[in-house]
C-alpha atoms as a PDB file:
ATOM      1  CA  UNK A   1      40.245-137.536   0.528  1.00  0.00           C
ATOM      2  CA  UNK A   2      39.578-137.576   4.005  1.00  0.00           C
ATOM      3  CA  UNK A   3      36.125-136.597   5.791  1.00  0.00           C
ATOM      4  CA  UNK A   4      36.075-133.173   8.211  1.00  0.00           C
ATOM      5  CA  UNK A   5      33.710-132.780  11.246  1.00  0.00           C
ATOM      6  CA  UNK A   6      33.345-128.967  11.351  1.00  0.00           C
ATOM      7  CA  UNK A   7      33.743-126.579   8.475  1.00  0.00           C
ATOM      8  CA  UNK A   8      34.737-122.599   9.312  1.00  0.00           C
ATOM      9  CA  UNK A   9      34.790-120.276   6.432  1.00  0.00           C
ATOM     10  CA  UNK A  10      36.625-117.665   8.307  1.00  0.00           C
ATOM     11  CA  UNK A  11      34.605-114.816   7.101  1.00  0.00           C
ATOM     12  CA  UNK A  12      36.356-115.507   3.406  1.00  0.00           C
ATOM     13  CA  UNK A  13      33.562-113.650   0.864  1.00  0.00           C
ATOM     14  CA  UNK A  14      32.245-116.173  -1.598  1.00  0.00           C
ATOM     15  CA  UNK A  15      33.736-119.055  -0.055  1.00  0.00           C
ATOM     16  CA  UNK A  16      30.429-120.422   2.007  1.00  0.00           C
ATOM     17  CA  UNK A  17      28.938-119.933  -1.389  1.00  0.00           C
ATOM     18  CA  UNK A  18      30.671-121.339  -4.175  1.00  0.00           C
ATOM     19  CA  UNK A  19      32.416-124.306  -2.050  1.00  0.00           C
ATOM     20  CA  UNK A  20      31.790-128.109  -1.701  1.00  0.00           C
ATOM     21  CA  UNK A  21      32.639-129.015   2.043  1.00  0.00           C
ATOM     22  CA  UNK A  22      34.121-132.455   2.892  1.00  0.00           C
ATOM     23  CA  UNK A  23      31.929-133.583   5.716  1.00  0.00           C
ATOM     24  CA  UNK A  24      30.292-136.909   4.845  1.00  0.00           C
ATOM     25  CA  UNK A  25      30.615-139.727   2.070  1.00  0.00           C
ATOM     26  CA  UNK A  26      27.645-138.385   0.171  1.00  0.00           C
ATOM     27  CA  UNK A  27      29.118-135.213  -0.202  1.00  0.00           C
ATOM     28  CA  UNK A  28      33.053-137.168  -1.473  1.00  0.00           C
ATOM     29  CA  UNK A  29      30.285-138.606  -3.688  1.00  0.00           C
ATOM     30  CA  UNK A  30      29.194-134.900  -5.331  1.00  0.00           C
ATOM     31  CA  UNK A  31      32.777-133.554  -5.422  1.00  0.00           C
ATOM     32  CA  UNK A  32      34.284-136.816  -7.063  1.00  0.00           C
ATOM     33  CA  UNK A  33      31.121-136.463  -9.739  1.00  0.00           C
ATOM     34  CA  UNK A  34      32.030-132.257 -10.138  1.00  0.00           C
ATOM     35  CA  UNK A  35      35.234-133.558 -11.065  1.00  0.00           C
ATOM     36  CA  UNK A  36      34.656-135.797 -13.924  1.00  0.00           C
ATOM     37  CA  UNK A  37      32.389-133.044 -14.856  1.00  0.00           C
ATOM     38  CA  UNK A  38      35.264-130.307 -14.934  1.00  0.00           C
ATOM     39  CA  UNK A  39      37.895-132.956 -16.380  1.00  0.00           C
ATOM     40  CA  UNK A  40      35.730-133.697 -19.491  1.00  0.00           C
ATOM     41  CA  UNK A  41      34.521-129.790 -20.103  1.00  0.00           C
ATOM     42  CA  UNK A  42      38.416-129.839 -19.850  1.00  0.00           C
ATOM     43  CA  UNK A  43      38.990-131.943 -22.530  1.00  0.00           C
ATOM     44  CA  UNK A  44      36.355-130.545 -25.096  1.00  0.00           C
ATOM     45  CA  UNK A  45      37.922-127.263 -24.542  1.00  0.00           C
ATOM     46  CA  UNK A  46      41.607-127.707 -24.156  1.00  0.00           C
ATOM     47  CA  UNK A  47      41.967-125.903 -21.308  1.00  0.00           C
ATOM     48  CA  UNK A  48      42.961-126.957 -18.090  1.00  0.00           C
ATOM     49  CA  UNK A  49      40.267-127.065 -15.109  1.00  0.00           C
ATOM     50  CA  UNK A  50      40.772-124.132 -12.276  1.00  0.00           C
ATOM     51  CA  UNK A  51      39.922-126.086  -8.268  1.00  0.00           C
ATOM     52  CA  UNK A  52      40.950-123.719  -5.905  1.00  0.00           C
ATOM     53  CA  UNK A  53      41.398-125.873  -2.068  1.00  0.00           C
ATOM     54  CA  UNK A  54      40.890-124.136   0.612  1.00  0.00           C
ATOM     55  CA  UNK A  55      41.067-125.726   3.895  1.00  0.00           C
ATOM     56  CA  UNK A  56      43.351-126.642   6.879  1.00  0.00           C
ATOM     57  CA  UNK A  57      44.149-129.544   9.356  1.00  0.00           C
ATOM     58  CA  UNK A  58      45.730-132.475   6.797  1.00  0.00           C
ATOM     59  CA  UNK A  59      45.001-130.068   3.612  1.00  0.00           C
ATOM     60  CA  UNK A  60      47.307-127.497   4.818  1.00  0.00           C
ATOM     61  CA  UNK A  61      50.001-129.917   6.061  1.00  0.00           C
ATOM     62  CA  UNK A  62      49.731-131.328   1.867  1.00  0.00           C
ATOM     63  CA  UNK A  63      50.849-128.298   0.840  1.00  0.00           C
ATOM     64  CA  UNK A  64      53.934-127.831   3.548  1.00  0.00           C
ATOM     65  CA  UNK A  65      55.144-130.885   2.510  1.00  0.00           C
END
């Protein structure tokens, strides 16, 4: 993960809403621990976690490569 200095939802309903921005460690911190959380609900349920990412700068480039 890398840390972002400005986040832009580009008018994108819901997404200001229901997203976790990257912007400082704490907030690494709270995605890294809504992870775990998703991973084990995954495992008591069999079924496979849904994360959309949205974002751009190195995130985009990921998903080019």
């Amino acid at each position: 993960m890398s840390l972002g200095s400005h986040v832009t939802y580009f008018e994108i309903e819901g997404l200001e809403e229901n997203s976790m921005p990257l912007t400082r460690f704490e907030a690494a911190k709270s995605i890294r621990t809504r992870s775990h959380e998703l991973f084990e609900a995954a495992l008591e349920t069999g079924k496979s976690p849904e994360v959309p990412i949205c974002g751009g700068g190195f995130s985009f480039m990921l998903e080019k490569m």
